[in-house]
C-alpha atoms as a PDB file:
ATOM      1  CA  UNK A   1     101.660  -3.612 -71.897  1.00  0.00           C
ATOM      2  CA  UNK A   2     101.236  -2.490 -68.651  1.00  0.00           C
ATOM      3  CA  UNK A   3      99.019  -1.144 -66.161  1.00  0.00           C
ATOM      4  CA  UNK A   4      99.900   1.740 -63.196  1.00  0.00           C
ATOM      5  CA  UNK A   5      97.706   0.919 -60.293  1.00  0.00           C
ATOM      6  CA  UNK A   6      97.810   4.249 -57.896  1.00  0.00           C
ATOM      7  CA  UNK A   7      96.025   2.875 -54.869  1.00  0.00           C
ATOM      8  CA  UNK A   8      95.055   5.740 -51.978  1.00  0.00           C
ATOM      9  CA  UNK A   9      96.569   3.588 -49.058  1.00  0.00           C
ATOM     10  CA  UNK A  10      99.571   1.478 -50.599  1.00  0.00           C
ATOM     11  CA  UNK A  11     102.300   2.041 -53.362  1.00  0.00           C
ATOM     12  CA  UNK A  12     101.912   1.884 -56.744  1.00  0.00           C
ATOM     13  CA  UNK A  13     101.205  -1.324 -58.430  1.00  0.00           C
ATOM     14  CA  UNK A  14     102.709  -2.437 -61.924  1.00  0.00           C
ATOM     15  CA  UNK A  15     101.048  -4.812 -63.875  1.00  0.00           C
ATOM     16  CA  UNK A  16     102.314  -6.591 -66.731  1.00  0.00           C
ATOM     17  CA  UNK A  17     101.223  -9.097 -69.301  1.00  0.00           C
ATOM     18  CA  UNK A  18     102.756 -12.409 -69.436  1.00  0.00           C
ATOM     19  CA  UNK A  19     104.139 -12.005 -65.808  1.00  0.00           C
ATOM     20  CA  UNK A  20     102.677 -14.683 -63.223  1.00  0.00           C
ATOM     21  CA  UNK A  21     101.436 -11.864 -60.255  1.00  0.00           C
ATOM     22  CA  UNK A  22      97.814 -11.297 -62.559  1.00  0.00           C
ATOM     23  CA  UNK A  23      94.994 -12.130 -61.597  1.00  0.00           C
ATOM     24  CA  UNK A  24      92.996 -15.259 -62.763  1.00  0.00           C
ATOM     25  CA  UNK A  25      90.155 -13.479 -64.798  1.00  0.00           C
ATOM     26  CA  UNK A  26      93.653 -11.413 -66.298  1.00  0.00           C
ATOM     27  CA  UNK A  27      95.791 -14.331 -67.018  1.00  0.00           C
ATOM     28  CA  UNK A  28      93.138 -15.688 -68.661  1.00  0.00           C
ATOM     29  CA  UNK A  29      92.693 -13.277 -71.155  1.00  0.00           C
ATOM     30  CA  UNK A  30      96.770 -13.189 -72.068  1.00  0.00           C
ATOM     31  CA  UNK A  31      97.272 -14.817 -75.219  1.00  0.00           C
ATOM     32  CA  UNK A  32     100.524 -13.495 -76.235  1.00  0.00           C
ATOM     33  CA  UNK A  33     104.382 -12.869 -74.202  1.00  0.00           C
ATOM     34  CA  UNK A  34     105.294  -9.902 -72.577  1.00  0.00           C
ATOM     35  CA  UNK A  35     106.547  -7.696 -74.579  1.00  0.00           C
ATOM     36  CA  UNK A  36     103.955  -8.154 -77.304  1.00  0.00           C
ATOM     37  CA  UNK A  37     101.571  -5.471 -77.856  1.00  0.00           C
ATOM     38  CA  UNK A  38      97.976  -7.135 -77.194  1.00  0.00           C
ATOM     39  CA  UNK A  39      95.005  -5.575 -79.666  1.00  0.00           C
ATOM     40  CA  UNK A  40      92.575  -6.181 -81.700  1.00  0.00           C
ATOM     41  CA  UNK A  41      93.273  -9.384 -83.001  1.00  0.00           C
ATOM     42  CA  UNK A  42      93.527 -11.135 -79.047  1.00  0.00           C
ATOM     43  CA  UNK A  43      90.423  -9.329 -78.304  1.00  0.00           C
ATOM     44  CA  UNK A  44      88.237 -11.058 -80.701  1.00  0.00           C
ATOM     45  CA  UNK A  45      90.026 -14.183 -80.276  1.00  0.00           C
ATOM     46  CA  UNK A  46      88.952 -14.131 -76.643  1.00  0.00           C
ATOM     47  CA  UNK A  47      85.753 -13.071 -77.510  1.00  0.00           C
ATOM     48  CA  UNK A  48      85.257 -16.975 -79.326  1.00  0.00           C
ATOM     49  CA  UNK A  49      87.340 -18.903 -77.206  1.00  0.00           C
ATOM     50  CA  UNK A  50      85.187 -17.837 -74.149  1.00  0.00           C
ATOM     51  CA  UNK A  51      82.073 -18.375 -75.811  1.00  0.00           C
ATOM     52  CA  UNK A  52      83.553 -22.232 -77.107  1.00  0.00           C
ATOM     53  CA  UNK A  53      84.535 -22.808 -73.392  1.00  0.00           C
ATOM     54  CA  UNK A  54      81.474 -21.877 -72.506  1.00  0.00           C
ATOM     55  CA  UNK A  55      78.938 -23.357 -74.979  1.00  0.00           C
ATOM     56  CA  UNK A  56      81.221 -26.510 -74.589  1.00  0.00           C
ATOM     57  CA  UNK A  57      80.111 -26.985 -70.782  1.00  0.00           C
ATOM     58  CA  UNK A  58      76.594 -26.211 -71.214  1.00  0.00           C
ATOM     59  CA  UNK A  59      76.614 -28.884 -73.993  1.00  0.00           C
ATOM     60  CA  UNK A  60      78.612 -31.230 -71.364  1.00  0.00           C
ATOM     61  CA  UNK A  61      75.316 -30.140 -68.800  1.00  0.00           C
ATOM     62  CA  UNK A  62      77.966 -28.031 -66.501  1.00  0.00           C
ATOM     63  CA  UNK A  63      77.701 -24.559 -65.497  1.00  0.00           C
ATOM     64  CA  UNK A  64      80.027 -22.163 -67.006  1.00  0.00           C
ATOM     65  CA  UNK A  65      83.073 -20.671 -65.461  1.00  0.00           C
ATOM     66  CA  UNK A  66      82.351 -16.866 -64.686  1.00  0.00           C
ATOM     67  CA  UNK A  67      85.394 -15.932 -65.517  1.00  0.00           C
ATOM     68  CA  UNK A  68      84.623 -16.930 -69.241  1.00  0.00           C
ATOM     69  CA  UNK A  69      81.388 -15.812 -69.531  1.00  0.00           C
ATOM     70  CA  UNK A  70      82.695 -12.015 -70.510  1.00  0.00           C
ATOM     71  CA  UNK A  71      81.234 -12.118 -74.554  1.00  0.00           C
ATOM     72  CA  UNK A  72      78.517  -9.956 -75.839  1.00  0.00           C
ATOM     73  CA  UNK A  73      75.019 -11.242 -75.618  1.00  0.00           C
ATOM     74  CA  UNK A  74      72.177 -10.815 -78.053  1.00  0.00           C
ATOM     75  CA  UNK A  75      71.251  -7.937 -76.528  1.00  0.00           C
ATOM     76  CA  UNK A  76      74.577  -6.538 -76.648  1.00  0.00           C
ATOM     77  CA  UNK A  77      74.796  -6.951 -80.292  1.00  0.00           C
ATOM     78  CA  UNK A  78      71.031  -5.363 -80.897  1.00  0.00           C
ATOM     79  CA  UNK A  79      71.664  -1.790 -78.662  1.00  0.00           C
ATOM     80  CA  UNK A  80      74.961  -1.902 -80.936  1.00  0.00           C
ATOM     81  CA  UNK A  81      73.042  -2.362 -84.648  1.00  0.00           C
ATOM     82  CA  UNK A  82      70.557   0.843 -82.616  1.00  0.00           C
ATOM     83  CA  UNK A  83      73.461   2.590 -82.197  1.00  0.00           C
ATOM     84  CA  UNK A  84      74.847   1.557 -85.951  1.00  0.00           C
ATOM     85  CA  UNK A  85      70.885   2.872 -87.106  1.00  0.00           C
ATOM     86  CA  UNK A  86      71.096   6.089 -85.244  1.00  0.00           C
ATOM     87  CA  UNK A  87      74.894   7.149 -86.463  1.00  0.00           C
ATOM     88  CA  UNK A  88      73.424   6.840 -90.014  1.00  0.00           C
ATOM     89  CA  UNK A  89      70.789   8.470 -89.109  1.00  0.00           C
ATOM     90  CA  UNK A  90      72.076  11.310 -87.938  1.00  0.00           C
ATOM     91  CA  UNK A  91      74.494  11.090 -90.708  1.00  0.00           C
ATOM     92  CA  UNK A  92      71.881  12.144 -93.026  1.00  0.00           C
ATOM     93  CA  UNK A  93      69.965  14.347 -91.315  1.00  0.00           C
ATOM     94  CA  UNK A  94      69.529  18.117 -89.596  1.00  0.00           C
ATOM     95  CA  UNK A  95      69.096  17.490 -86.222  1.00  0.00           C
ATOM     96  CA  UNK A  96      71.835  18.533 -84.051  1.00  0.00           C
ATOM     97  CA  UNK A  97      71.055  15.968 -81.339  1.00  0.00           C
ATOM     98  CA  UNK A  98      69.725  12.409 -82.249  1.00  0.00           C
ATOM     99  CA  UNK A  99      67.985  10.618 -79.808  1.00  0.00           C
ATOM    100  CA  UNK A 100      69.186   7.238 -78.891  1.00  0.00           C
END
């Protein structure tokens, strides 16, 4: 995995997971070695890690590390169970356009 960086005033940048030059909030969302595809499977396993690490120091009466705090909130999931409503919606329907 790895990310080009073209920047407008300095060469390009490569990125790569597992490599040590990444930046905190990216390190700590690498699970797995370079050379390892990362997917679906890491993403969702971040998702609950953050939200343990997180949940575990508001339980301990501590303030959360920002760079954990990256999970979906309730309102997050709602607009996505809207969206979920108005694809089925429009699934079954006429309309061309489906407001959302």
């Amino acid at each position: 995995n790895s990310l080009y960086v073209k920047w407008l005033d300095k060469p390009m940048e490569v990125l790569r997971t597992g490599v040590g030059n990444l930046y905190p909030e990216a390190a700590a969302h690498t699970r797995i070695p370079a050379g390892h595809p990362e997917g679906y499977l890491e993403a969702f396993a971040n998702i609950y890690r953050n939200f343990a690490i997180c949940l575990r120091s508001r339980l301990e009466g501590k303030e959360p590390d920002p760079v954990y705090m990256d999970f979906p909130t309730v309102s997050d999931g709602v607009r996505g169970m809207r969206f979920i409503e108005r694809v089925v919606y429009a699934g079954s329907s006429e309309e061309k356009w489906v407001k959302f």
